[in-house]
Protein backbone atom coordinates (compact mmCIF):
# COMPACT_ATOMS: atom_id res chain seq x y z
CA UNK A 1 76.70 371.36 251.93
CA UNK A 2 74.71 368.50 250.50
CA UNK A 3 72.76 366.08 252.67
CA UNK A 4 71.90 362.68 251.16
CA UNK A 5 69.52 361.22 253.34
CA UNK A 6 69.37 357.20 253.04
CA UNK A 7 66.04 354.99 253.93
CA UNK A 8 66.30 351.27 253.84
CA UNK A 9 63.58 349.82 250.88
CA UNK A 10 62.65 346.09 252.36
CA UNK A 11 62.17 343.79 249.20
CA UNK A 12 58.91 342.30 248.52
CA UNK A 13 58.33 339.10 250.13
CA UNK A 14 57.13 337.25 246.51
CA UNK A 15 60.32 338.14 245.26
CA UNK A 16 62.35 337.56 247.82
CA UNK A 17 60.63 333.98 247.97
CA UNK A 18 60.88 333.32 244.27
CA UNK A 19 64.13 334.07 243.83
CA UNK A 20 64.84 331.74 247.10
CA UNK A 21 62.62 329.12 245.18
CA UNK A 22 64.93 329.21 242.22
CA UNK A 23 68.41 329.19 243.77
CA UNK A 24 67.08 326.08 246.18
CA UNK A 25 66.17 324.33 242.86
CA UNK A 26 69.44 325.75 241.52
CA UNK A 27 71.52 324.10 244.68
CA UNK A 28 73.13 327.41 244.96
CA UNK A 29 72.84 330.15 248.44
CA UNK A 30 72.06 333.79 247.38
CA UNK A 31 73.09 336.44 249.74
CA UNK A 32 70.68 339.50 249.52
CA UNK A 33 70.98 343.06 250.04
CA UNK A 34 67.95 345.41 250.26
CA UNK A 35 68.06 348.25 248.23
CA UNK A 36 67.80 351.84 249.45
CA UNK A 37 66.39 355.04 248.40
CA UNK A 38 68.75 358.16 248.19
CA UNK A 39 66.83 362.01 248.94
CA UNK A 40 69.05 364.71 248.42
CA UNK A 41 67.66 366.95 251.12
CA UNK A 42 65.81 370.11 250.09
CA UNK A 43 65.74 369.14 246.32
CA UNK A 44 63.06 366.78 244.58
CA UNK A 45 66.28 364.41 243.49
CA UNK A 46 65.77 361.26 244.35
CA UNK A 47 67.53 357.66 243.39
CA UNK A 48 65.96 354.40 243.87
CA UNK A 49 69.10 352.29 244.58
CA UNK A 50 68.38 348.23 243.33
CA UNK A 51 68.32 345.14 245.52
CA UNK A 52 71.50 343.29 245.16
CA UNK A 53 71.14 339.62 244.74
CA UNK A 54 74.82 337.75 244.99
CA UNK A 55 74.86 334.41 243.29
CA UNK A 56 77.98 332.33 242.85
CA UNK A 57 80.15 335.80 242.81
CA UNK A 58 77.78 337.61 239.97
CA UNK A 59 75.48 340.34 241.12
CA UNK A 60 72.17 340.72 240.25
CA UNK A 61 70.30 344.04 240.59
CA UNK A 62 65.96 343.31 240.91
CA UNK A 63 63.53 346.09 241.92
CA UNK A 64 60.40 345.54 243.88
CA UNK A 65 57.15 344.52 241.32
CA UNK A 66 59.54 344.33 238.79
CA UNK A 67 59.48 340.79 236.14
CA UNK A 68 62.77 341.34 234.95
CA UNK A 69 66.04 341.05 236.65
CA UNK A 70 70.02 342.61 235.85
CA UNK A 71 73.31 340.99 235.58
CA UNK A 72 75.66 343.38 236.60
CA UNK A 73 74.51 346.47 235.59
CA UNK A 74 71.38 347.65 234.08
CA UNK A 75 72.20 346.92 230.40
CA UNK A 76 71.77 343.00 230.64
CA UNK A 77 68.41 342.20 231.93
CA UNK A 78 66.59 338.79 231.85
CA UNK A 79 63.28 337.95 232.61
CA UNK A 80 62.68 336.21 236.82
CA UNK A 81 61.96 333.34 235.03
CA UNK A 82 65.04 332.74 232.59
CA UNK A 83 66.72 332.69 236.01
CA UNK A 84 67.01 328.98 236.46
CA UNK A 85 68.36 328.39 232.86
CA UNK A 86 71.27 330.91 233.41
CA UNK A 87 72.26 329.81 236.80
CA UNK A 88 72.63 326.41 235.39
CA UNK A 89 74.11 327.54 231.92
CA UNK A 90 77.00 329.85 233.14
């Protein structure tokens, strides 16, 4: 039987504050999910799961000491600080 062993991954407080910084500026209240990371026990598999970022019912995936941030999935990435401009924009 497999065991999947789940630990919660806290996100990084200058994200986390940025990302409040912009969606204050923005007018808009972004709900935020810590990510997790997935073990598979007794193997060396392991899956870094994203922090989830809900804006105005659109998901954003970030990772911690990462610039960039997802829409959706991980195909359609903008940089932290195009953030603003597509909040507004769409």
């Amino acid at each position: 039987m497999v065991n999947v062993i789940k630990q919660e991954v806290r996100m990084e407080e200058s994200l986390k504050k940025r990302l409040e910084f912009i969606c204050e500026f923005c007018r808009v209240k972004p709900i935020i999910i810590n990510g997790n990371l997935r073990t598979i026990d007794k193997t060396n598999l392991t899956y870094l799961e994203p922090h989830r970022i809900i804006i105005n019912d659109i998901t954003f995936l970030a990772f911690n000491y990462y610039n960039e941030i997802f829409i959706e999935n991980l195909n359609n990435k903008i940089k932290l600080s195009e953030l603003e401009n597509y909040l507004k924009y769409n």
